[in-house]
N, C-alpha and C. Protein backbone atom coordinates (compact mmCIF):
# COMPACT_ATOMS: atom_id res chain seq x y z
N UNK A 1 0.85 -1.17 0.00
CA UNK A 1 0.00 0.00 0.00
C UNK A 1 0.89 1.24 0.00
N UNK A 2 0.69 1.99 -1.12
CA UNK A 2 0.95 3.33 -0.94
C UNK A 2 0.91 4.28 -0.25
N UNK A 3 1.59 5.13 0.05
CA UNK A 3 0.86 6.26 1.12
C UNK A 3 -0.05 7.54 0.51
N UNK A 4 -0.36 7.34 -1.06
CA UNK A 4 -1.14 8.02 -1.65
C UNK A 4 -2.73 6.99 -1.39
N UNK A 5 -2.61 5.86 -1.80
CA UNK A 5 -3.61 4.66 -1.52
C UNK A 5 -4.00 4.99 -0.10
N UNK A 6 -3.13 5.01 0.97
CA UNK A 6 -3.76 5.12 2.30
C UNK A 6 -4.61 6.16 2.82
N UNK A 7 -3.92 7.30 1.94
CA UNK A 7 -4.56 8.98 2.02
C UNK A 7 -6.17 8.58 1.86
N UNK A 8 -6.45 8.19 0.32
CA UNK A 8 -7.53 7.89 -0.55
C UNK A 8 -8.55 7.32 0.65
N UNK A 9 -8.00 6.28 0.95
CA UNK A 9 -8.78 5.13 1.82
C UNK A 9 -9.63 5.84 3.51
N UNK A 10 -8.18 6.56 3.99
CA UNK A 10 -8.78 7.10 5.10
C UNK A 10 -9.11 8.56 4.68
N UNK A 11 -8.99 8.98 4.43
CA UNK A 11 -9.49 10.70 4.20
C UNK A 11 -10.78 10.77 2.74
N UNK A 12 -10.83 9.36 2.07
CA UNK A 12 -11.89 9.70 0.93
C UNK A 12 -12.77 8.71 1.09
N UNK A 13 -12.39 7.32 1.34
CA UNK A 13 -13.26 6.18 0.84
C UNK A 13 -14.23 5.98 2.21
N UNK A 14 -13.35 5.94 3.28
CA UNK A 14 -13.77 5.39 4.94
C UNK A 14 -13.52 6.44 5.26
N UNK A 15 -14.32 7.51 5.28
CA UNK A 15 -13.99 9.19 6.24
C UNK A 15 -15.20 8.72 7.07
N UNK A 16 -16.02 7.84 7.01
CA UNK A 16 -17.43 8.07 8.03
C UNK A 16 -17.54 6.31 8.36
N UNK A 17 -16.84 5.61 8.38
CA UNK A 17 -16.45 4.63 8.26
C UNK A 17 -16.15 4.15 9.24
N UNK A 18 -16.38 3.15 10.82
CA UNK A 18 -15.98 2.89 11.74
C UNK A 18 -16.11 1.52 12.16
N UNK A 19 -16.68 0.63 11.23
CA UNK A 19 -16.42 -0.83 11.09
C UNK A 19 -15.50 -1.33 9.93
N UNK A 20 -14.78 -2.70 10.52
CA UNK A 20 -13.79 -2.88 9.86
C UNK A 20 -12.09 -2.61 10.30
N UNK A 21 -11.22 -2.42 9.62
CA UNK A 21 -9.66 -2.35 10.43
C UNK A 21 -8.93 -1.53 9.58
N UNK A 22 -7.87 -0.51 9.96
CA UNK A 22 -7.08 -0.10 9.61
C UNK A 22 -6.00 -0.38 10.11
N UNK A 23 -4.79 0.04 9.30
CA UNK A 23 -3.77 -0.54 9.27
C UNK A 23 -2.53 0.67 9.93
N UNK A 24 -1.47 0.17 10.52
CA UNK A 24 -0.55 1.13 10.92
C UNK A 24 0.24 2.00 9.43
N UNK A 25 0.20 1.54 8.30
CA UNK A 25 0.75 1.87 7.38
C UNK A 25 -0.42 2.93 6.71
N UNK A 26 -1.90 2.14 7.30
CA UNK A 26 -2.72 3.01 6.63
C UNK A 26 -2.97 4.73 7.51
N UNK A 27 -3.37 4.19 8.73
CA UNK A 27 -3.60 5.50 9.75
C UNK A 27 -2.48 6.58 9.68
N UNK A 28 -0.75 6.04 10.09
CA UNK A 28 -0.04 7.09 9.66
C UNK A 28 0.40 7.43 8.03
N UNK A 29 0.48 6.68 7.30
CA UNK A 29 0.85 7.04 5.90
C UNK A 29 -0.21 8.18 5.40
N UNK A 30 -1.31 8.37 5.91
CA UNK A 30 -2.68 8.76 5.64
C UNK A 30 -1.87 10.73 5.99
N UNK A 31 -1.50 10.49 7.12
CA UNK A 31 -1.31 11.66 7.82
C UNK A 31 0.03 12.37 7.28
N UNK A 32 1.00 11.31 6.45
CA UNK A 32 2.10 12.02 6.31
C UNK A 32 1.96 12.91 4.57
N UNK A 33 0.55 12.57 4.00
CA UNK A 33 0.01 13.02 2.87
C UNK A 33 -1.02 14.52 3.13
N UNK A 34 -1.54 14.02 4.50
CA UNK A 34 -2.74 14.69 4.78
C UNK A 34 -2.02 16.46 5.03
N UNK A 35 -1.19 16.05 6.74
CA UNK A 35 -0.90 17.42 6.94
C UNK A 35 0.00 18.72 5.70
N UNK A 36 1.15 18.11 4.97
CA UNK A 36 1.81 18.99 4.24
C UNK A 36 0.57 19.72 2.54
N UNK A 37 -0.43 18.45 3.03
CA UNK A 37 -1.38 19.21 1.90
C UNK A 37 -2.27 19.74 2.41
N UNK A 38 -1.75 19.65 3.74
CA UNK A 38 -3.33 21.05 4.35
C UNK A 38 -2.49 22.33 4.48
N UNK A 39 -1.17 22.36 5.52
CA UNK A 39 -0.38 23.77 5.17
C UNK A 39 -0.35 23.94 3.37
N UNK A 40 -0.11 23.79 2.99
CA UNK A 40 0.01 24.10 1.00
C UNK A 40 -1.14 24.82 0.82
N UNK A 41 -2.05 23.93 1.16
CA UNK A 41 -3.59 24.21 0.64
C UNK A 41 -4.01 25.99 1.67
N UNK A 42 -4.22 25.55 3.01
CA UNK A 42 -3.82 26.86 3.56
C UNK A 42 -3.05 28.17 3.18
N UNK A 43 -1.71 27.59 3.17
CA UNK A 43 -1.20 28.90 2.66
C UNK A 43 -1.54 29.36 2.01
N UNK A 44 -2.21 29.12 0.76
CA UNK A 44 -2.10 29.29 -0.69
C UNK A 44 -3.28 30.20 -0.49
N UNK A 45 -4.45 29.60 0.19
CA UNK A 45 -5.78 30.10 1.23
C UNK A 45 -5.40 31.28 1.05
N UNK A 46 -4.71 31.40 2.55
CA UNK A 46 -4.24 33.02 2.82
C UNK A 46 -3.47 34.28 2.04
N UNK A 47 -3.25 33.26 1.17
CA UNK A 47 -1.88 34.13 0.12
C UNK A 47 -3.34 34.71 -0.68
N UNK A 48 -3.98 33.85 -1.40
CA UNK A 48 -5.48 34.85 -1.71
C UNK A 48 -6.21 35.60 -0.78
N UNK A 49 -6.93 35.55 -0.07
CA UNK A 49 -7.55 36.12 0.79
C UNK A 49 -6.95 35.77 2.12
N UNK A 50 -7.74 36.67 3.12
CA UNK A 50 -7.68 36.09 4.83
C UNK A 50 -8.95 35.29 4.67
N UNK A 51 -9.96 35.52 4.29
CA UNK A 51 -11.45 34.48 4.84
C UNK A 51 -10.95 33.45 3.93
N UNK A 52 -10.77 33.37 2.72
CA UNK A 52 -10.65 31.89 1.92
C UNK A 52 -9.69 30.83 2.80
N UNK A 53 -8.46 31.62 3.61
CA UNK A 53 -7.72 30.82 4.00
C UNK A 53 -8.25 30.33 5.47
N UNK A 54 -9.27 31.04 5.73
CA UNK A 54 -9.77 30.91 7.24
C UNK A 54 -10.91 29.52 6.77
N UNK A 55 -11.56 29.72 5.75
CA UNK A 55 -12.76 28.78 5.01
C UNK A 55 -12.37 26.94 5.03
N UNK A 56 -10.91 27.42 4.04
CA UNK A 56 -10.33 26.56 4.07
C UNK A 56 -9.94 25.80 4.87
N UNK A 57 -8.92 26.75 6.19
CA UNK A 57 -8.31 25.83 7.44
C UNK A 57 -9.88 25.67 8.45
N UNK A 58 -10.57 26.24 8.07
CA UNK A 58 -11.77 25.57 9.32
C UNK A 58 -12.11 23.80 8.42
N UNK A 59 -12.69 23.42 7.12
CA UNK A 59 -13.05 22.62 6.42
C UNK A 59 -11.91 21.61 6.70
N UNK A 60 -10.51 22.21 6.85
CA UNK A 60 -9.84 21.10 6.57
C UNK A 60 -9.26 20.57 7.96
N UNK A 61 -10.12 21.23 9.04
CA UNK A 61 -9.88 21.03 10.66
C UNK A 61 -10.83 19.55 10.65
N UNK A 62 -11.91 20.17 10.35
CA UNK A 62 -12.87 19.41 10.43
C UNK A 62 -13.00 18.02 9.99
N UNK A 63 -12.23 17.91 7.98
CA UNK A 63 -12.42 17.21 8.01
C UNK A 63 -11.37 15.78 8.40
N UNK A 64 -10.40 16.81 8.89
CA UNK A 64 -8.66 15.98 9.63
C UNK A 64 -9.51 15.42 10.99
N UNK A 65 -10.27 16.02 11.57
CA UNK A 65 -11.26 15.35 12.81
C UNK A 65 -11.74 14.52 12.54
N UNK A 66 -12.34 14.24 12.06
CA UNK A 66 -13.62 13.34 11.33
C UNK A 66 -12.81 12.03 11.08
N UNK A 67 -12.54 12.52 10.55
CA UNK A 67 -11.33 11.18 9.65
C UNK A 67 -10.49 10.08 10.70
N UNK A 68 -9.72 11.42 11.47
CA UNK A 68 -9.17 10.74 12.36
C UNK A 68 -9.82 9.81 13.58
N UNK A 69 -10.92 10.82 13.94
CA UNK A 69 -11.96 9.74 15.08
C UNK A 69 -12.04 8.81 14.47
N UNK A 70 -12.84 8.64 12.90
CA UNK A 70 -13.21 6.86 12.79
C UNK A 70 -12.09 5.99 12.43
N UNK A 71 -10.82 6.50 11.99
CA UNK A 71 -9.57 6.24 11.67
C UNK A 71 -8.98 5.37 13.06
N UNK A 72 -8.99 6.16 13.99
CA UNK A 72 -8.78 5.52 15.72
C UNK A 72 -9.59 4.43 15.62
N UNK A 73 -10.55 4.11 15.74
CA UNK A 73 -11.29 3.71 16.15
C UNK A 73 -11.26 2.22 15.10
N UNK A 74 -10.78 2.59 14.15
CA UNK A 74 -10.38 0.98 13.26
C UNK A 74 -9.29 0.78 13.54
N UNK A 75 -8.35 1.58 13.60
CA UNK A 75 -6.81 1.33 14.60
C UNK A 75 -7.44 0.23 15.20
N UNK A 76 -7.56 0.93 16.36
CA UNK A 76 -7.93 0.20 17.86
C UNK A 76 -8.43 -1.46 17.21
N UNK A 77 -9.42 -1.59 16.19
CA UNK A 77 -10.34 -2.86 15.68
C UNK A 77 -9.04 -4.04 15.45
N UNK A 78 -8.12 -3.30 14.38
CA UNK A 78 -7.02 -4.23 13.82
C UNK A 78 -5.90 -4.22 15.22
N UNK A 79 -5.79 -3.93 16.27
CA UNK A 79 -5.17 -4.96 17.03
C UNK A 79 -6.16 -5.22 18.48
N UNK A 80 -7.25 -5.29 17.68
CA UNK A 80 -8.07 -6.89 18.34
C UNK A 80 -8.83 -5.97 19.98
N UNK A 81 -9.07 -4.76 19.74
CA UNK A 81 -9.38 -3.98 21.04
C UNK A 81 -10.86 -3.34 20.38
N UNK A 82 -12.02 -2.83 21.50
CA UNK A 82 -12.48 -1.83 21.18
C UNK A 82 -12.15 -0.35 20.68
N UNK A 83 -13.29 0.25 19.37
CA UNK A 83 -12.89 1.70 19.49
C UNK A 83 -12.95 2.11 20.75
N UNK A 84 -13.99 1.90 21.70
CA UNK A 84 -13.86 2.96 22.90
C UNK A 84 -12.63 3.12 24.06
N UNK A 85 -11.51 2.84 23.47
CA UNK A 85 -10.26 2.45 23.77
C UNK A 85 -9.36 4.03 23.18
N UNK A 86 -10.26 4.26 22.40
CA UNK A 86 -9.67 5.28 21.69
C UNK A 86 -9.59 6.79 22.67
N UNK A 87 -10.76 6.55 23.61
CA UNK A 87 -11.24 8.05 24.24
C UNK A 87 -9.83 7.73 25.82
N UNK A 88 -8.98 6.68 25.96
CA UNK A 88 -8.11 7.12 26.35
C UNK A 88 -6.54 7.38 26.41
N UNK A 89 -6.06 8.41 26.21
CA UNK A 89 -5.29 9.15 24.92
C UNK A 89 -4.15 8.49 25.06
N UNK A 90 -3.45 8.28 25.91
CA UNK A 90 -2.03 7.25 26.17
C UNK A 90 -2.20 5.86 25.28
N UNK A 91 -3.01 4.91 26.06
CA UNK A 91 -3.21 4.09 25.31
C UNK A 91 -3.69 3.67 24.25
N UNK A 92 -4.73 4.96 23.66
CA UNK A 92 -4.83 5.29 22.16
C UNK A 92 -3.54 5.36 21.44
N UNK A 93 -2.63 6.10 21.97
CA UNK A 93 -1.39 5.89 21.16
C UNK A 93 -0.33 4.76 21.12
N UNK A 94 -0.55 4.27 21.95
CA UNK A 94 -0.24 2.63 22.05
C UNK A 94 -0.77 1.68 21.46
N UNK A 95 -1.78 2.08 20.94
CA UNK A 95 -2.70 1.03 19.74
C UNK A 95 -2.54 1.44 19.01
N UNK A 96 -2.05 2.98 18.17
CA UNK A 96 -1.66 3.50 17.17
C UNK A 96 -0.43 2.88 16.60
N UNK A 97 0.47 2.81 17.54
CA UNK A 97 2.01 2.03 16.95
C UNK A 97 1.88 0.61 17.16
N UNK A 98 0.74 0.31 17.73
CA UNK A 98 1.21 -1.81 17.99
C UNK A 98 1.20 -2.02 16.54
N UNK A 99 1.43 -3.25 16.29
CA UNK A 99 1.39 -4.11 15.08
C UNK A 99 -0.37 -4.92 14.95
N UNK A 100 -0.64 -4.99 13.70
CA UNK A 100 -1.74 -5.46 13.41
C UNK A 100 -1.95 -6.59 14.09
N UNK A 101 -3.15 -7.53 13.98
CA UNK A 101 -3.40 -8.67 15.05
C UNK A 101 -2.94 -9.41 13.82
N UNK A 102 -2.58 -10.64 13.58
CA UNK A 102 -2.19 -11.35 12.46
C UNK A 102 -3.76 -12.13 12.11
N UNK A 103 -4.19 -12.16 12.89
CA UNK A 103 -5.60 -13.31 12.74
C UNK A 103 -6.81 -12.78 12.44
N UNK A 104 -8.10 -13.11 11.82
CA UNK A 104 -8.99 -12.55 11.58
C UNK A 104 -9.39 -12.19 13.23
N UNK A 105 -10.32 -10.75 13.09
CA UNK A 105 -11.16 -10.79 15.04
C UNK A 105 -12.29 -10.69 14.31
N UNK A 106 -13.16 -10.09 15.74
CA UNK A 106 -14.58 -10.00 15.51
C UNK A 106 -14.65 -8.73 14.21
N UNK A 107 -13.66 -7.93 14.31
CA UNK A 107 -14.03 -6.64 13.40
C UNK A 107 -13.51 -7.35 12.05
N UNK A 108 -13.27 -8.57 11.18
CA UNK A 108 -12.79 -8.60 9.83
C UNK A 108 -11.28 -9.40 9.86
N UNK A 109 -11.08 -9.46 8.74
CA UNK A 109 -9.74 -10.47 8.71
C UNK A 109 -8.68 -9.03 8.35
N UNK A 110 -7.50 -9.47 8.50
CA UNK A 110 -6.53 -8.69 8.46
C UNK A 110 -6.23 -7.79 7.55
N UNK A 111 -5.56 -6.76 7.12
CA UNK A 111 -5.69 -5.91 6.15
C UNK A 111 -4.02 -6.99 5.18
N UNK A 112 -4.51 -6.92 3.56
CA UNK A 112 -3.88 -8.01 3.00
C UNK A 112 -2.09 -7.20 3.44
N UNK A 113 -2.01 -6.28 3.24
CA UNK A 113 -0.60 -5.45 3.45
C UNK A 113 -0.05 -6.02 4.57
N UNK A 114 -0.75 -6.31 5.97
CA UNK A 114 0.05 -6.97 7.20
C UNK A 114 0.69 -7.90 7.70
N UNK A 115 -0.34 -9.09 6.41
CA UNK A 115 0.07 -10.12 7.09
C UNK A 115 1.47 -10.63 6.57
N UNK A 116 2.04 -11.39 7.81
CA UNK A 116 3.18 -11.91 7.87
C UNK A 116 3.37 -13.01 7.51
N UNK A 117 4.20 -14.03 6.45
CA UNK A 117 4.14 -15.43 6.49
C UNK A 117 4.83 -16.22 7.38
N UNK A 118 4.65 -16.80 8.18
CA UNK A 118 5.47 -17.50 9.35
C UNK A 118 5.13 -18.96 8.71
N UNK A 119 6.48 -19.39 8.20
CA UNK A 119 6.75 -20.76 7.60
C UNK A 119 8.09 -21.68 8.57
């Protein structure tokens, strides 16, 4: 998976999306596309107007929120935990960096990018 593919997936396809699993490659690869094209997009905002760039960075607050809540919250699925795991912030980020569960759970089978062959 790409980190253009991951962008797509979490910020276009699954923005409202909270069943199912995401992947550590997907949640951060997502973000290392997301933020440098929201400053760009911003600046560029402000370099035209002050409100366009204000229009802009409110829309693109919002929709970096959005994304990210149901984004957590499939984190959390693919290593085998509840989303409501997500509302506490330490160990939200501890489910952010674990490694995927290798095995199907209750939320879906593994994302095909994770799995490992152990022969």
């Amino acid at each position: 998976m790409t980190l253009i593919e991951a962008f797509k997936k979490i910020y276009l396809e699954d923005i409202f999306t909270i069943k199912g699993r995401a992947s550590r490659k997907e949640f951060w690869g997502s973000e290392l596309i997301f933020i440098p094209l929201y400053f760009i997009t911003a600046f560029i905002g402000y370099f035209i107007s002050d409100g366009f760039g204000d229009l802009i960075g409110t829309i693109g607050s919002l929709w970096s929120s959005i994304s990210a809540f149901t984004a957590s919250i499939r984190r959390a699925h693919d290593v085998g935990k509840s989303g409501w795991f997500m509302l506490i912030p330490f160990y939200n980020f501890y489910l952010q960096i674990s490694p995927s569960e290798q095995t199907p759970n209750e939320w879906g089978d593994p994302r095909p990018h994770t799995t490992v062959n152990v022969n």
